[in-house]
Structure formats: structure tokens, C-alpha cells
Protein backbone atom coordinates (compact mmCIF):
# COMPACT_ATOMS: atom_id res chain seq x y z
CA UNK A 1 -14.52 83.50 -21.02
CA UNK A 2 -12.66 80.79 -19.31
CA UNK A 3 -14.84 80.71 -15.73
CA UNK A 4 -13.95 78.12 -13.43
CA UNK A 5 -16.55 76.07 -11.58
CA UNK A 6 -16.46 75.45 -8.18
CA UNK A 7 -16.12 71.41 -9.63
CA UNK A 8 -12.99 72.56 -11.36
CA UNK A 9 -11.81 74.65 -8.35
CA UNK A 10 -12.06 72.56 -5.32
CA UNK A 11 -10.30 69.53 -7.93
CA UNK A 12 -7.24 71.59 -7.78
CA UNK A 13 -7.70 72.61 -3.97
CA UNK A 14 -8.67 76.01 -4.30
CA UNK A 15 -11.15 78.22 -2.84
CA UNK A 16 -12.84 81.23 -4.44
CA UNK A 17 -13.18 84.57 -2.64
CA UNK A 18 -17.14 84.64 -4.15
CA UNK A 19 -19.28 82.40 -5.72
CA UNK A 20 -21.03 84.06 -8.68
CA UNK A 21 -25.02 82.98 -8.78
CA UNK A 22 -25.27 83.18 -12.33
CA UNK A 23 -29.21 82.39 -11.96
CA UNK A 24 -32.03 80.90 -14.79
CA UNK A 25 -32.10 84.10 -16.53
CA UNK A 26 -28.40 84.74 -16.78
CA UNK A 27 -27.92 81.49 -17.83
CA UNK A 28 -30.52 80.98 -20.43
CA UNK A 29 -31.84 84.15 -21.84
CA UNK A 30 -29.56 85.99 -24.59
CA UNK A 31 -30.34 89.40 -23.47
CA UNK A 32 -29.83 88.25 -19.76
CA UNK A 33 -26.26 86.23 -20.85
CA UNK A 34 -24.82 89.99 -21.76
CA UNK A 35 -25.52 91.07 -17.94
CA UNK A 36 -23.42 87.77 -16.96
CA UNK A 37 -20.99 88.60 -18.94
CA UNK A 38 -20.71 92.19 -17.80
CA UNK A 39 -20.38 91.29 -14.33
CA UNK A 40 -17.95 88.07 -15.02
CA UNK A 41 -15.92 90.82 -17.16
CA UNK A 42 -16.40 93.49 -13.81
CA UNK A 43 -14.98 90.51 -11.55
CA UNK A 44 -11.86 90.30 -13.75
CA UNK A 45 -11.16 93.14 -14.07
CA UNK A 46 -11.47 93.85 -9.77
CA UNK A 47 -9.17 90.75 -9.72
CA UNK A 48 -11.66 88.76 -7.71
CA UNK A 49 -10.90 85.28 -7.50
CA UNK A 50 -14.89 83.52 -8.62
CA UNK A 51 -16.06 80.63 -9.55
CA UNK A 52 -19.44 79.31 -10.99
CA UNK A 53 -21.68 76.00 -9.81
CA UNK A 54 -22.02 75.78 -13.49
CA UNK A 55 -24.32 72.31 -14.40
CA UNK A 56 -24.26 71.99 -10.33
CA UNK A 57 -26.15 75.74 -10.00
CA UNK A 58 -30.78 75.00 -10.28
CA UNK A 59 -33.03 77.21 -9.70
CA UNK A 60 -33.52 78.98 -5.98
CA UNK A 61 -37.11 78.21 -6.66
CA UNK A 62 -38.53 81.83 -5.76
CA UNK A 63 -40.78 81.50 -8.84
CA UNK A 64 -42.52 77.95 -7.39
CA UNK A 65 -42.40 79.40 -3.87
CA UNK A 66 -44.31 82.49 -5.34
CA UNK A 67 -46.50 80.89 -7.34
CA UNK A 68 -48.13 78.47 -4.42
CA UNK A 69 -45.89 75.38 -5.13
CA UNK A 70 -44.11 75.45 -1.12
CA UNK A 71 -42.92 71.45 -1.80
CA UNK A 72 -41.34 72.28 -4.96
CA UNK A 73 -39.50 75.34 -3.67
CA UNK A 74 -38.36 73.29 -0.65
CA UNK A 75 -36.97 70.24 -2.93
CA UNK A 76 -34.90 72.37 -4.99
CA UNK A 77 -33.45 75.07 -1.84
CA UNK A 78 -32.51 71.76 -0.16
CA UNK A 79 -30.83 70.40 -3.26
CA UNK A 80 -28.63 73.41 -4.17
CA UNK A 81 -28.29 73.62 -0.32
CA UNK A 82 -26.41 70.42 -0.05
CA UNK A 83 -24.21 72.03 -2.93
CA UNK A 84 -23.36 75.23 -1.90
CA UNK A 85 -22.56 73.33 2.27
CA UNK A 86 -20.62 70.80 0.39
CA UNK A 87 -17.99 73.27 -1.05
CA UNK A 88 -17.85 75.32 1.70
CA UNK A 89 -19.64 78.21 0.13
CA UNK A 90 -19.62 81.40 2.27
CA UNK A 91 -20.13 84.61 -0.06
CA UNK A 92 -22.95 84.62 -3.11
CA UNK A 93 -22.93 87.77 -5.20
CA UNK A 94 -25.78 87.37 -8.07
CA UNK A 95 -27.55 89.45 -10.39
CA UNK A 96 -30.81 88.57 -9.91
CA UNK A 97 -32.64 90.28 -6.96
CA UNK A 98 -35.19 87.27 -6.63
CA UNK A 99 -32.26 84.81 -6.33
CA UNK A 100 -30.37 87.36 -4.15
CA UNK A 101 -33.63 87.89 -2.03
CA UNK A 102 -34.30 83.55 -1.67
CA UNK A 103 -30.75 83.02 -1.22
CA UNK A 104 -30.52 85.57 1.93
CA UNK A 105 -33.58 85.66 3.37
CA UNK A 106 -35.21 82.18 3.04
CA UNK A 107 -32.29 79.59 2.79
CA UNK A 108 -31.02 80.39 6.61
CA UNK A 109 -34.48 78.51 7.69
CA UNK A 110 -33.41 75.63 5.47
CA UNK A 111 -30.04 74.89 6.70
CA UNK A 112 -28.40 77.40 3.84
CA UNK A 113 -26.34 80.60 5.75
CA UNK A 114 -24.42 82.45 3.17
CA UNK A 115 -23.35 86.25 3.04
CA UNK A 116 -25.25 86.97 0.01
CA UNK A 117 -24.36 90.33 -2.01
CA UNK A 118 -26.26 91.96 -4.88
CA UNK A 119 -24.14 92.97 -8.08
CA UNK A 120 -25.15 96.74 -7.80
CA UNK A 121 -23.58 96.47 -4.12
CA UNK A 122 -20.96 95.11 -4.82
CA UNK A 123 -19.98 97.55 -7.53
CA UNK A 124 -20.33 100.27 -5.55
CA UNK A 125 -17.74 98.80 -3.11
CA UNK A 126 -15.40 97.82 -5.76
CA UNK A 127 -15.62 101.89 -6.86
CA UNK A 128 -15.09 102.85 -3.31
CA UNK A 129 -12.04 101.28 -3.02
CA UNK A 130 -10.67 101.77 -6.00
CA UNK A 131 -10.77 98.73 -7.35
CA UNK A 132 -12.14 99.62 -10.47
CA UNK A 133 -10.76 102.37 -12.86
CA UNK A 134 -13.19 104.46 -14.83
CA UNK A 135 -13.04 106.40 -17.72
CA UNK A 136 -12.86 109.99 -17.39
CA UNK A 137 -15.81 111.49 -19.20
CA UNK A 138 -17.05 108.14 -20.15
CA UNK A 139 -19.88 106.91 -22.49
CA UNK A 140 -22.75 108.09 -20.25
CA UNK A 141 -20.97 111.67 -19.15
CA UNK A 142 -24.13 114.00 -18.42
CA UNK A 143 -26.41 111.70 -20.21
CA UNK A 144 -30.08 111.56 -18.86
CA UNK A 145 -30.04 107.99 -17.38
CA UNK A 146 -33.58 107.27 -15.31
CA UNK A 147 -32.80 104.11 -12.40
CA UNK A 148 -35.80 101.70 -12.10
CA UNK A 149 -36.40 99.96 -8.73
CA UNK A 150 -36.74 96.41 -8.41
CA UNK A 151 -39.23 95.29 -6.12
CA UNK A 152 -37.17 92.16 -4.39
CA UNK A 153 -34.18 94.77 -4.27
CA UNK A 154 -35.54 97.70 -3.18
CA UNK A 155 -39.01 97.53 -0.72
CA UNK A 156 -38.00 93.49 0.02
CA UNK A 157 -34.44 94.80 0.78
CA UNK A 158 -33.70 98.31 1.08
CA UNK A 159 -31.04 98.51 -1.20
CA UNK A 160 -31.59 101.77 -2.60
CA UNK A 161 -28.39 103.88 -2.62
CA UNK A 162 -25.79 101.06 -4.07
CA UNK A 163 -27.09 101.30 -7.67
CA UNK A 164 -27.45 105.03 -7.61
CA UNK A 165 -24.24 106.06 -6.56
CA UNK A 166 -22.88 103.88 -9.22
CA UNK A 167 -24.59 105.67 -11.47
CA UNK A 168 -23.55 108.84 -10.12
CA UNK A 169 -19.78 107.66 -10.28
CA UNK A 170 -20.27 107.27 -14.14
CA UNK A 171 -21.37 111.12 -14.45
CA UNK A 172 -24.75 110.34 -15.44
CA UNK A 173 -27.20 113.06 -14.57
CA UNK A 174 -29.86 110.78 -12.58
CA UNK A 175 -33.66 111.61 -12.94
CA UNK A 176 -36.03 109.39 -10.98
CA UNK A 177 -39.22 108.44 -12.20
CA UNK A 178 -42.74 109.57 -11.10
CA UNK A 179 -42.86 105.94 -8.69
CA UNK A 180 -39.65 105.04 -7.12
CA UNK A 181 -37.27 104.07 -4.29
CA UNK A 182 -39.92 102.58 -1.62
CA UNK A 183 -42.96 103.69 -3.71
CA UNK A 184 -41.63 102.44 -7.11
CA UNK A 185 -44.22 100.30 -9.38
CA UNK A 186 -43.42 96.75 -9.95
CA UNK A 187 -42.72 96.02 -13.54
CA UNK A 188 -45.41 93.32 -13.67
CA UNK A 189 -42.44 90.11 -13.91
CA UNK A 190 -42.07 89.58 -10.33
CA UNK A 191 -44.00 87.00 -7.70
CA UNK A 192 -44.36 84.44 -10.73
CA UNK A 193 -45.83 86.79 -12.96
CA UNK A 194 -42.95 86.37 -15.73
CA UNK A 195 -44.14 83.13 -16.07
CA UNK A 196 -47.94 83.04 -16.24
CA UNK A 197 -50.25 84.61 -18.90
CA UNK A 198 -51.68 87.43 -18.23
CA UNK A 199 -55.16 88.12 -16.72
CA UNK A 200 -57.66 90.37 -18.44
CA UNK A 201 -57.70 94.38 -18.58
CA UNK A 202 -57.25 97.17 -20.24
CA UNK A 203 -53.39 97.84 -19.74
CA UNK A 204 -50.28 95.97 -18.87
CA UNK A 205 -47.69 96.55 -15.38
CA UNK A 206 -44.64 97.49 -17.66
CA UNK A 207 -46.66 99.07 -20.33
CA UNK A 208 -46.98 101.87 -17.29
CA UNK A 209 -43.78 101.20 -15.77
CA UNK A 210 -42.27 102.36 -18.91
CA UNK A 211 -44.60 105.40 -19.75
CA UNK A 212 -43.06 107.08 -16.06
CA UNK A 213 -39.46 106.02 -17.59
CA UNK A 214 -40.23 107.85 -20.53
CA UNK A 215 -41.42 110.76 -19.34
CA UNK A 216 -38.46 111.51 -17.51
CA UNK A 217 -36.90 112.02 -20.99
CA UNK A 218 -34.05 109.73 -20.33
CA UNK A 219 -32.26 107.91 -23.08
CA UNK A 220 -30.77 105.17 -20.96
CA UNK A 221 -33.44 103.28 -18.77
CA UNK A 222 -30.83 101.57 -15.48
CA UNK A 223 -32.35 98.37 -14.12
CA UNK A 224 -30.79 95.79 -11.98
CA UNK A 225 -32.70 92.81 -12.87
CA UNK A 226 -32.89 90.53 -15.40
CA UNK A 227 -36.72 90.31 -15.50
CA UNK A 228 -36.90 93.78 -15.04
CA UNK A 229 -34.98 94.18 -18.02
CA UNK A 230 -36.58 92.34 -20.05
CA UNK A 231 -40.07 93.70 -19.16
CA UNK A 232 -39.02 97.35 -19.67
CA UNK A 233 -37.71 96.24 -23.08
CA UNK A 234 -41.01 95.34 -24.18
CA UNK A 235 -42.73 98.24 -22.80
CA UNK A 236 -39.89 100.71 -24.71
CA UNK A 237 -40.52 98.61 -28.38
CA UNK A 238 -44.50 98.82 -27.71
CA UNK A 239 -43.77 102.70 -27.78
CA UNK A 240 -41.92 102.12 -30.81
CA UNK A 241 -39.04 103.85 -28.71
CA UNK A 242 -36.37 101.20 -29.46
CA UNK A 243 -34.03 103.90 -32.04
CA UNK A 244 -33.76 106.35 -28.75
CA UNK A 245 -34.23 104.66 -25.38
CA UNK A 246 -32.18 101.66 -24.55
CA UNK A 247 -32.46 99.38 -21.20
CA UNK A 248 -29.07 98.10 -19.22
CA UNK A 249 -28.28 96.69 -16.63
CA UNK A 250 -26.25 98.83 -14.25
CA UNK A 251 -23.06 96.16 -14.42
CA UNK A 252 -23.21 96.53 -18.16
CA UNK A 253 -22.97 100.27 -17.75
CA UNK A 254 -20.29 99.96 -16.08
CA UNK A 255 -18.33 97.60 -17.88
CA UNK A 256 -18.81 100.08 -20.99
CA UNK A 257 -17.08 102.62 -19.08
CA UNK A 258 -13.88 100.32 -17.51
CA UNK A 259 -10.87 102.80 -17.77
């Protein structure tokens, strides 16, 4: 797509308005590099100026910090710390609410003080102002789409209202599920979770996550979260619902409806 890093930026003496967190998942996972290329595509198209750490960008460490490992998390913030001061980095947007939430609210106490920005915010401004034409009567035009909360974006940061008036602007009818805003249910990825094996019981967190999604009657499950994503996913193919209920991410809406 022809993304410049910050390496490749600052050689020629140039400074981006934003610095796009791509994150592990959006850099890595195939379903998660479709949501980085929605919102690279979204960033074009608003004629932001962006550039990417690229090989430069690690891990915010949330998922050490969560899990226990404090020295870890503190050797890899410092690292990407040094990065972001050394180019002068001011404004992060990312997809990722853990990165979004590490990067705002625990890199100030290590040195790292950034305006940090999550996607679904950022689209919402970009709609305000105009900066972004949608279709008229787009794809999702009084479809049933159902909005699932992401714990480090929602109760960790109140951002509640940017991803649904987004969805709103698409003329989606919105139905909320059972749990949500500030009492929404986790979808069993987050504090580490994704990365450990389960512990024993009768049911799984996104096994239930995704019933209340699915009883809403929605065809179009809305996250903004990789891991969210990708937990929903599995919860939709274990009730063999994969032929009518799909999960995007809000950015990839969006780009699918780009006037």
C-alpha cells in the first residue's frame, strides 16, 4: 500500500500529522491485517499525512503487564519509548484498545506523553467534518448491525458514543445486546487471557458473548478490537452461524461504504 515509516519520513525531513500504532495483532494476524488495511485505506482517503514505526514499532507490553510480568512490560514501554521521543512523536491513533489504553494511560509514568486516539474516534471526527464521503444508501442501509463493547475501550475508557454514531452515520439500524456499554461482558481475550489456555468449566467467555450477539438477530456483529474480533469469530463458527452472521471491525465497515 506504499506506507511510509517514520525511518523513511524523518530521512527526507518530514513530519507526519499521526503516527499509526499498527499493534501485534494488526501486524501479524491475517484477519487482524484486513482491519490495518481498512484504516490505512480510511487515512488516505481523509488525506491524513501517517506514517508507521514499521520494524521500529514492539509490543506496548499490556499482555506481560497483565499477566504478572511488571519487568518485562517496563523493558519494552521504555524501549518503544525512546522511539516514539526520538522522532518527536506527538499523536498515536491505533486500533487496538489495549495498545490505545497502555499507550495513554501508563506510558506518561514512564517518560512516554502522547495524545493517543482510538480508530473508532477518530472516524467519527473525520465524519463530522466531512472529511469522509459516504455512500448514500450504502452496504449496511437498515441492516441489523449489533456493536460489542470492548472492555479496555469502553469501562477502562469511556469511549462509548464514537463507535456508535459511526454506525449510525452508515444507516445501520443499531440493536445493543443484552450486556453492554458500562455493563458489557468481556469477550474472554482481554487481561492476557488471549494468550493462556483456558481453565476448566463448563462454558467459554465468548461462547456467551456471542449467544447475547445473536439473539439480537443481527447479521453484522461491530467490534473495535482485534482480539475481540477474533474471539467473537469463534463463538459465531461454534454456532455454526458463519453463512449468516459476519464480525467487522467498525473501520472496515466503513471503508466498505467510502463514497
Amino acid at each position: 500500500m506504499s506506507i511510509q515509516t517514520m525511518a523513511e519520513m524523518s530521512a527526507s525531513g518530514e513530519t507526519p500529522e499521526v503516527l499509526f500504532w499498527v499493534g501485534c495483532a494488526g501486524s501479524f494476524d491475517q484477519r487482524a491485517q484486513k482491519i490495518t488495511k481498512a484504516l490505512a485505506l480510511i487515512l488516505k482517503a481523509a488525506g491524513i499525512r501517517f506514517a508507521i514505526l514499521g520494524s521500529e514499532e514492539n509490543c506496548t507490553g499490556d499482555p506481560a503487564r497483565r499477566a504478572g510480568n511488571e519487568f518485562l512490560f517496563q523493558m519494552m514501554a521504555y524501549n518503544n519509548i525512546q522511539v516514539l521521543n526520538g522522532y518527536g512523536i506527538k499523536k498515536i491513533v491505533t486500533a487496538c484498545p489495549h495498545c490505545f489504553n497502555t499507550l495513554k494511560n501508563e506510558y506518561p509514568a514512564l517518560g512516554g506523553n502522547y495524545e493517543v486516539i482510538h480508530h473508532t474516534t477518530l472516524l467519527q471526527q473525520l465524519i463530522n467534518d466531512g472529511k469522509l464521503k459516504l455512500k448514500e444508501g450504502g452496504s449496511y442501509k437498515g441492516k441489523k448491525v449489533t456493536y460489542h463493547d470492548s472492555c479496555y475501550l469502553g469501562r477502562a475508557n469511556d469511549v462509548y458514543e464514537a463507535p456508535r454514531k459511526v454506525l449510525e452515520a452508515l444507516d445501520a439500524e443499531l440493536v445493543e445486546m443484552k450486556s453492554c456499554r458500562s455493563r458489557g461482558l468481556c469477550c474472554g481475550a482481554g487481561g492476557a487471557q488471549m494468550f493462556k489456555e483456558e481453565e476448566a468449566g463448563t462454558s467459554r467467555v465468548n461462547w456467551q458473548r456471542t449467544e447475547q450477539a445473536l439473539a439480537t438477530g443481527a447479521k453484522v456483529v461491530a467490534a473495535a478490537c482485534p482480539f475481540c474480533n477474533t474471539m467473537l469469530t469463534d463463538g459465531v463458527k461454534k454456532n455454526e452461524k458463519e453463512e449468516e452472521v459476519t464480525v467487522f471491525d467498525v473501520v472496515e465497515l466503513v471503508a466498505a461504504s467510502l463514497a
